[in-house]
C-alpha atoms as a PDB file:
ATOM      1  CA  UNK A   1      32.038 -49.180  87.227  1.00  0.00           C
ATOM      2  CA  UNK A   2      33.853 -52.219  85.825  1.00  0.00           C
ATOM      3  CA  UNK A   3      32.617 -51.528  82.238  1.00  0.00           C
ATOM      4  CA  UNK A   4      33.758 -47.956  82.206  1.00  0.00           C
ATOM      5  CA  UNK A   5      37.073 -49.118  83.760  1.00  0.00           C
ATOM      6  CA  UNK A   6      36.868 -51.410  80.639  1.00  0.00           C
ATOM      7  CA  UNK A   7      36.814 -49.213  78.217  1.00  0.00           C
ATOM      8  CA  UNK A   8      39.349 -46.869  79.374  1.00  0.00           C
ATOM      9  CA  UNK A   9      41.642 -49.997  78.846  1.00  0.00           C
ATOM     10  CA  UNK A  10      40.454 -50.679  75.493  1.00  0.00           C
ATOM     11  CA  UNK A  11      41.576 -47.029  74.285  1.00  0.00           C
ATOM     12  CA  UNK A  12      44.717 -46.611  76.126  1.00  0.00           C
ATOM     13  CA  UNK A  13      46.925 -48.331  73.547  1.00  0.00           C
ATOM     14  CA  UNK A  14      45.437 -46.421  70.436  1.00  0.00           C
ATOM     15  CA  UNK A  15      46.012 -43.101  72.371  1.00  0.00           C
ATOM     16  CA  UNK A  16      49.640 -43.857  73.290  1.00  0.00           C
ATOM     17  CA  UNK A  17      50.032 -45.325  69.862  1.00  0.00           C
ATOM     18  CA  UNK A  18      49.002 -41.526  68.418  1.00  0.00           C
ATOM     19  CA  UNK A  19      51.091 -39.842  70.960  1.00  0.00           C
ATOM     20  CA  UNK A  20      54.306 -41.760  70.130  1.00  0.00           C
ATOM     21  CA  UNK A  21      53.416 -40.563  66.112  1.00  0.00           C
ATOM     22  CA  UNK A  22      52.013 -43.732  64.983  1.00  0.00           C
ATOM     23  CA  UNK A  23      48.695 -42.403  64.130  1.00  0.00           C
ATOM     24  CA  UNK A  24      48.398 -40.532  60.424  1.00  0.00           C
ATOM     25  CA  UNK A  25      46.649 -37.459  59.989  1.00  0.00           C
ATOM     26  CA  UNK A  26      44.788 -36.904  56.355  1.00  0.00           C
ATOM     27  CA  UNK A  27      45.659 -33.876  54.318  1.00  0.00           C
ATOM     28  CA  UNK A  28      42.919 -32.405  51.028  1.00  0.00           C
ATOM     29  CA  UNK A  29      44.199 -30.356  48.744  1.00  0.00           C
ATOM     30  CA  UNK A  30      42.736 -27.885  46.282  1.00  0.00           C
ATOM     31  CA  UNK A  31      44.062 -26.751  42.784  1.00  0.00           C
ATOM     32  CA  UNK A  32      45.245 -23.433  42.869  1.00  0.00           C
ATOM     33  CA  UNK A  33      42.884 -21.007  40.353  1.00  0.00           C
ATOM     34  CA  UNK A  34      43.302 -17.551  39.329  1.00  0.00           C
ATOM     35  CA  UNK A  35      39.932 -15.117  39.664  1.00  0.00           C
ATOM     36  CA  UNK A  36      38.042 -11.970  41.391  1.00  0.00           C
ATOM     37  CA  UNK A  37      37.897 -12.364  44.812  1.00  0.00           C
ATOM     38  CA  UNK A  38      34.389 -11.110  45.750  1.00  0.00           C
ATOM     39  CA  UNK A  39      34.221  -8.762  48.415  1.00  0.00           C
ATOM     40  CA  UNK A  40      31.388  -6.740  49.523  1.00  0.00           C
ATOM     41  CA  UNK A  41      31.245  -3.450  50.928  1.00  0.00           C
ATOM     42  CA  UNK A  42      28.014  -1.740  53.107  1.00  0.00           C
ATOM     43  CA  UNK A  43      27.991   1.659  52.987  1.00  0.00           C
ATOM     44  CA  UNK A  44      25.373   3.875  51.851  1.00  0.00           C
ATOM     45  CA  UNK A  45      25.400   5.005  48.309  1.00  0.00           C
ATOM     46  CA  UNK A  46      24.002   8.200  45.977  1.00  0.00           C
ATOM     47  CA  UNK A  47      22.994   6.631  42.375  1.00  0.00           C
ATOM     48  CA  UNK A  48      23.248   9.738  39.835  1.00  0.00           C
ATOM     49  CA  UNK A  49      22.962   9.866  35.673  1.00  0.00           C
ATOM     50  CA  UNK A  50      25.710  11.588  33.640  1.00  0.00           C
ATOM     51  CA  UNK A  51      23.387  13.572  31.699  1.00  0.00           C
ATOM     52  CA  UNK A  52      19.510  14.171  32.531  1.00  0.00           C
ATOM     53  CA  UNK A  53      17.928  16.635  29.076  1.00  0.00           C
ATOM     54  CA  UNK A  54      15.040  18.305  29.597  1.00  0.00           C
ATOM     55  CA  UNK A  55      12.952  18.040  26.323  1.00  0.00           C
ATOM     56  CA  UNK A  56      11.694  21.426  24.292  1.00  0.00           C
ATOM     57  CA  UNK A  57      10.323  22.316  21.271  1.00  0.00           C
ATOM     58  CA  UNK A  58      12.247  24.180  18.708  1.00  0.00           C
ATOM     59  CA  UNK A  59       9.931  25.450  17.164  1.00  0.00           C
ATOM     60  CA  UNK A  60       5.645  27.061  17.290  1.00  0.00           C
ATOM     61  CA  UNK A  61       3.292  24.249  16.827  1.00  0.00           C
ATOM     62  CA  UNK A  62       0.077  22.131  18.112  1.00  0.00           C
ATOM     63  CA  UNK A  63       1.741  18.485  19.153  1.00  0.00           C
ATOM     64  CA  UNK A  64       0.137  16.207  16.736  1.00  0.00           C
ATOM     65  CA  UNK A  65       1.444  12.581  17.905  1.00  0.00           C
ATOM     66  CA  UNK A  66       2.942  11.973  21.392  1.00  0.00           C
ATOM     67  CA  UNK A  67       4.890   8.551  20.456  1.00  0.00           C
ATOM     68  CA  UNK A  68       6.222   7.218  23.972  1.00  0.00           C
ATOM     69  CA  UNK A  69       5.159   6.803  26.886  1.00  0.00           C
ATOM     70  CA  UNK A  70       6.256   7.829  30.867  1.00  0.00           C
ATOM     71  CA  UNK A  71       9.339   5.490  32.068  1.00  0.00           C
ATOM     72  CA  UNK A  72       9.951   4.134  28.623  1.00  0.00           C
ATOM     73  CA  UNK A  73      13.656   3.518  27.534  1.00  0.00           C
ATOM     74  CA  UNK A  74      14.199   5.371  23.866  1.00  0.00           C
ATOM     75  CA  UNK A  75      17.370   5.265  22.042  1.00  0.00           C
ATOM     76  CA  UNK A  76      19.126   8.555  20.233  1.00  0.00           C
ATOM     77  CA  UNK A  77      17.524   9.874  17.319  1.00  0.00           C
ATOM     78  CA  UNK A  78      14.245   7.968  18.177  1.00  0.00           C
ATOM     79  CA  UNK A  79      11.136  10.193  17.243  1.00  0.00           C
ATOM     80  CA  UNK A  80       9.296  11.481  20.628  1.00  0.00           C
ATOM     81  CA  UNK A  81       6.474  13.945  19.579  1.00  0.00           C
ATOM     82  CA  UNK A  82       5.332  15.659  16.265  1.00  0.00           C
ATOM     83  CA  UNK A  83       4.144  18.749  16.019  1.00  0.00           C
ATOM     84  CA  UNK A  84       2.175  20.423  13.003  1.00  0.00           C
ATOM     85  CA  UNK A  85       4.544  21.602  10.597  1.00  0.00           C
ATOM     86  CA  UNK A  86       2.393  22.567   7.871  1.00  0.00           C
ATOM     87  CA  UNK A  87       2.821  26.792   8.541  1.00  0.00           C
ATOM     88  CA  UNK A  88       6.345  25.768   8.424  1.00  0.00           C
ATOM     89  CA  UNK A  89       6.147  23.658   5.426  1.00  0.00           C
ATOM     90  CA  UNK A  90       4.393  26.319   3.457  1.00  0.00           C
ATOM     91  CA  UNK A  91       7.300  29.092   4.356  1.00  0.00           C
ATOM     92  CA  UNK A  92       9.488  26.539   2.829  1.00  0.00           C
ATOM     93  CA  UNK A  93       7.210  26.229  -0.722  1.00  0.00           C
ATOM     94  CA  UNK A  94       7.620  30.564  -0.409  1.00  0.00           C
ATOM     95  CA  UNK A  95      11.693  30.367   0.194  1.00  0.00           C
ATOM     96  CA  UNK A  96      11.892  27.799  -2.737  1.00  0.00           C
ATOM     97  CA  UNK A  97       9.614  30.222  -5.128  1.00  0.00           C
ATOM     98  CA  UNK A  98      11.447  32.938  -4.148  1.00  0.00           C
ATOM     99  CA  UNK A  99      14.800  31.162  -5.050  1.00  0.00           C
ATOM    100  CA  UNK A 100      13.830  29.842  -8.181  1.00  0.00           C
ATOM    101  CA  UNK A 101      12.575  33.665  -9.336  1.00  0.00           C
ATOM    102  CA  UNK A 102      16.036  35.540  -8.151  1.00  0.00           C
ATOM    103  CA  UNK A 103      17.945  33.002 -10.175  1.00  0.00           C
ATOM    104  CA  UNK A 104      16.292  33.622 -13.235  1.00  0.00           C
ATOM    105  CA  UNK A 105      16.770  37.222 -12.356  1.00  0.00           C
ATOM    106  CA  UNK A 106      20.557  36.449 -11.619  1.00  0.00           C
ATOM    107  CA  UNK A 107      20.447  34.340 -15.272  1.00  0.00           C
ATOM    108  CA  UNK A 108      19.302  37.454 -17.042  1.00  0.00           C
ATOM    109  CA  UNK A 109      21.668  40.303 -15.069  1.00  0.00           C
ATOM    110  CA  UNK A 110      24.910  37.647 -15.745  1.00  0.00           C
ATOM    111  CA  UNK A 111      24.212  37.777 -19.177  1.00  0.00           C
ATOM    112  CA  UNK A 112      23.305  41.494 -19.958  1.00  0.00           C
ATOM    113  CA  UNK A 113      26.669  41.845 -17.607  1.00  0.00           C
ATOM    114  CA  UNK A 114      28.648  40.085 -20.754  1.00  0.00           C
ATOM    115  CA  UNK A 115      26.472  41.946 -23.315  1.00  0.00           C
ATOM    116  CA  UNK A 116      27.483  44.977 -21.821  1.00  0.00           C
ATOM    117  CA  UNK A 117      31.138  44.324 -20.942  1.00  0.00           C
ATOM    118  CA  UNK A 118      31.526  43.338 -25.006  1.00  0.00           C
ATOM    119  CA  UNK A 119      29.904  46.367 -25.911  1.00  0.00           C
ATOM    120  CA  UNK A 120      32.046  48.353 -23.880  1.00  0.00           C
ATOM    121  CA  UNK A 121      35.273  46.836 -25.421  1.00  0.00           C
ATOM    122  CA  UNK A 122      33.625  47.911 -28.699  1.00  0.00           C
ATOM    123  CA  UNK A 123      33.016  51.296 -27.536  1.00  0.00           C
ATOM    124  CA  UNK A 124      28.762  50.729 -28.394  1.00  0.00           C
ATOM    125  CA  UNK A 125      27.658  51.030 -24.980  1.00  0.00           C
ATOM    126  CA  UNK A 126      28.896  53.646 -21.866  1.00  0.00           C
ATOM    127  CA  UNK A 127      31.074  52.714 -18.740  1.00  0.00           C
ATOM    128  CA  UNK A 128      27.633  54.055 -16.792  1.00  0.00           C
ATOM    129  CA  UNK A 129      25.826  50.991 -18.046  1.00  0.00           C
ATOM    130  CA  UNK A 130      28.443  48.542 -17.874  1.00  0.00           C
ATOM    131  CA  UNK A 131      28.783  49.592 -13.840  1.00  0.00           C
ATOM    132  CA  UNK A 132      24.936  49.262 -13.674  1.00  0.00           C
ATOM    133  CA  UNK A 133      24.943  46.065 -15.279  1.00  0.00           C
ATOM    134  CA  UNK A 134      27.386  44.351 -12.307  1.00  0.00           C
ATOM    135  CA  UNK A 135      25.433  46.224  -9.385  1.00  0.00           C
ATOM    136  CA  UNK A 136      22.226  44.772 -10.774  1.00  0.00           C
ATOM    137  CA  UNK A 137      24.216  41.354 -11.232  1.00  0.00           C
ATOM    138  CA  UNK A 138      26.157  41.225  -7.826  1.00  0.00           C
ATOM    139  CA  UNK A 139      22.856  42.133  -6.294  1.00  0.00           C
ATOM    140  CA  UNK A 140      20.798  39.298  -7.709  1.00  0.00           C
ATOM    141  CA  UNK A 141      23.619  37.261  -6.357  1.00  0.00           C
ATOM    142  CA  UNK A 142      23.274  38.539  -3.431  1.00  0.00           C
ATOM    143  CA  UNK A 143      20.064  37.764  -3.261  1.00  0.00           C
ATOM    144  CA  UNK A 144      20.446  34.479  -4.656  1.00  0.00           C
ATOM    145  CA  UNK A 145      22.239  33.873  -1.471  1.00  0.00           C
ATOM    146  CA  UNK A 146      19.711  35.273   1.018  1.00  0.00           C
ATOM    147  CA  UNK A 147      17.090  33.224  -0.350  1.00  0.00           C
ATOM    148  CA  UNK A 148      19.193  30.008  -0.057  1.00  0.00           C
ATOM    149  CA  UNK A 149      19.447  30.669   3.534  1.00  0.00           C
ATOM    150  CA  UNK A 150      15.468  31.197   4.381  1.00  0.00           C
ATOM    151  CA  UNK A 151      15.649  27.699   2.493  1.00  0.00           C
ATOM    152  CA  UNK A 152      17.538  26.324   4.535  1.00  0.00           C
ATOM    153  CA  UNK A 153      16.545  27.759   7.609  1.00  0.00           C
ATOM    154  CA  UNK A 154      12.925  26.793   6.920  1.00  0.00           C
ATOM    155  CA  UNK A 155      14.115  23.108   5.886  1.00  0.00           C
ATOM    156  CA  UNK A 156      16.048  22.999   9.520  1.00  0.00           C
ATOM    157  CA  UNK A 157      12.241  24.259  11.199  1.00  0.00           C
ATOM    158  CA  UNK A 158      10.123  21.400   9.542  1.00  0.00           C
ATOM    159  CA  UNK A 159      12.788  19.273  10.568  1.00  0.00           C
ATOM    160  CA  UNK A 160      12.563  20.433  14.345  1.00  0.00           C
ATOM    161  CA  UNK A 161       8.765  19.749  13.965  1.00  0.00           C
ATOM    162  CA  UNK A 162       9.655  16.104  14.650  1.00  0.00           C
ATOM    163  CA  UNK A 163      11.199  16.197  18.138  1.00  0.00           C
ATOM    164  CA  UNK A 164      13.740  13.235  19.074  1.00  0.00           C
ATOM    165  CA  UNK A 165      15.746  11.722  21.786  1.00  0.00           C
ATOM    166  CA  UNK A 166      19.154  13.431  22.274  1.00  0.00           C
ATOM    167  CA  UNK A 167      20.357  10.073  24.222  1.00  0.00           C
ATOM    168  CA  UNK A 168      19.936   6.958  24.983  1.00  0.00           C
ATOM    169  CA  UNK A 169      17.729   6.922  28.167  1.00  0.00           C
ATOM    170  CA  UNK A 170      14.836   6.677  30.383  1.00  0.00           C
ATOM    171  CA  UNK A 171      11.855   9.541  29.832  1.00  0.00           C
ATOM    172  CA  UNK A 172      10.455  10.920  32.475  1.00  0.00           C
ATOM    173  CA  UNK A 173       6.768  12.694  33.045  1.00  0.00           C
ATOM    174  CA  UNK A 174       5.203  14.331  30.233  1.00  0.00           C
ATOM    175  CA  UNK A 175       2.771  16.710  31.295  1.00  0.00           C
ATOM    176  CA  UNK A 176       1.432  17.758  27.520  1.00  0.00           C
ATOM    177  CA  UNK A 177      -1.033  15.707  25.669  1.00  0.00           C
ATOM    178  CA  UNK A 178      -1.745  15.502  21.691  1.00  0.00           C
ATOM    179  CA  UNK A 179      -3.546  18.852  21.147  1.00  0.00           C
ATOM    180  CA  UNK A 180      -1.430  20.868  23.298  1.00  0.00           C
ATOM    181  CA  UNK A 181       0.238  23.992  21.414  1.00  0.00           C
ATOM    182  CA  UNK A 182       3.426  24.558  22.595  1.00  0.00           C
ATOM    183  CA  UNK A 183       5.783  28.361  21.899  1.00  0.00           C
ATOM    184  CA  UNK A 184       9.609  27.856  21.413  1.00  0.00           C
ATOM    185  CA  UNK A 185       9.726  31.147  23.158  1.00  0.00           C
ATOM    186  CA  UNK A 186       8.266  30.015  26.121  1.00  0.00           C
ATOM    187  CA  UNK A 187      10.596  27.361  27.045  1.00  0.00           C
ATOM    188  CA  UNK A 188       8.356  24.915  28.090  1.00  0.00           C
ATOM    189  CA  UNK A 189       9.126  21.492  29.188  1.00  0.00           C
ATOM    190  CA  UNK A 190       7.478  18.393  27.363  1.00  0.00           C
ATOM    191  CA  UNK A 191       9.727  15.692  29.340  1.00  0.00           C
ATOM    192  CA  UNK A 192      12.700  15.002  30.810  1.00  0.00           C
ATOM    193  CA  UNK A 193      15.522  12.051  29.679  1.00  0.00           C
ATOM    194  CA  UNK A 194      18.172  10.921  31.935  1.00  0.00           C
ATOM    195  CA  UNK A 195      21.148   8.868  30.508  1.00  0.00           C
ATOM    196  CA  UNK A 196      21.433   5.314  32.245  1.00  0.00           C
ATOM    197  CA  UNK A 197      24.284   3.672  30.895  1.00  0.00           C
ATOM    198  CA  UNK A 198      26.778   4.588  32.141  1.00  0.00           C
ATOM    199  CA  UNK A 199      25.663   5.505  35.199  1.00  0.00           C
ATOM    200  CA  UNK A 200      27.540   7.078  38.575  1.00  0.00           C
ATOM    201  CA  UNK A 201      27.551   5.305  41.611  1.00  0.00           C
ATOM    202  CA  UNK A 202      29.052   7.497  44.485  1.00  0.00           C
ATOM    203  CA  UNK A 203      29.637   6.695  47.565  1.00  0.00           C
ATOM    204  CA  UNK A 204      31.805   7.914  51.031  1.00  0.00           C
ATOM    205  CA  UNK A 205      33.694   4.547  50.583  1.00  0.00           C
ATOM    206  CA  UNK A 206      34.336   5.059  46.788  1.00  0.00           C
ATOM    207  CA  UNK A 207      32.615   6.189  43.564  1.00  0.00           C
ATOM    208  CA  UNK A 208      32.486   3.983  40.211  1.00  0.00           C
ATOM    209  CA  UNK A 209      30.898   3.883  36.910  1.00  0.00           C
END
């Protein structure tokens, strides 16, 4: 009892001493710094892709070459599957005889066009063969033209033999196998790509990108 008593004298000056203001208090400060403030939100969320492509062929043919794999992130314009384009190769070879025969032809009508018109001036040959001479010429044109286009449209087939990415993204399953023969008409699927960057992050609190 005496040593309590004691010590209640021993810290009765330092406690008036802090009433009365003697006593300091210590103060930290911190610079001030501009930056994000982070703040998290829990709410539940719905991930979805801009853009999800489902991959066809373009064209007839047995797939050759599958080149990826299931899950694997492709870039645009990287090759996916081939398919045998030889039928389509050699309807290209035909288009590009073809072509180089009908401009001959065109060569030969242009020219007997000019023989004729100068006969004509020179009164040797008739109007009759003069007209004949341009319908044979403006039909060789003609078909001139035609045969550029199968040329081109055959060129744009061997070219859709080789099947790419569209996107940038993740493939999904692919069901067909090298050996498979796949019909443009039949609108089969060979896999799927979704786009992941950006993607769409939506949400009953708010939605971002």
């Amino acid at each position: 009892m005496a040593g309590l008593l004691a010590a209640l004298l021993a810290i009765l000056p330092a406690a008036a001493a802090l009433a009365q203001g003697g006593g300091a208090v210590p103060v930290t400060t911190d610079p001030v710094r501009a930056g994000p403030v982070p703040i998290e939100i829990l709410a539940n969320g719905i991930v979805a892709s801009e853009s999800v492509i489902t991959v066809r062929a373009r064209v007839d043919g047995q797939i050759e070459q599958v080149l990826v794999e299931e899950g694997q992130l492709v870039k645009k314009g990287q090759p996916l599957f081939i398919q045998d384009s030889r039928f389509n190769r050699a309807l290209l070879a035909q288009f590009e005889a073809n072509l180089i025969k009908d401009r001959a032809l065109l060569t030969r009508y242009t020219a007997d066009l000019l023989r004729y018109q100068q006969l004509g001036r020179e009164s040797v040959a008739s109007q009759q063969r003069f007209e004949q001479a341009q319908s044979d010429a403006a039909s060789a044109a003609a078909q001139v033209k035609a045969d550029e286009a199968l040329v081109e449209q055959a060129k744009v087939n061997v070219g859709f033999s080789t099947i790419t990415a569209e996107i940038d993204g993740q493939l999904g399953a692919i069901p067909l196998r090298a050996g498979n023969f796949v019909r443009q008409a039949e609108n089969t699927a060979i896999t799927t790509l979704t786009q992941l960057d950006p993607i769409l992050v939506q949400s009953p609190c708010r939605s971002a990108g």
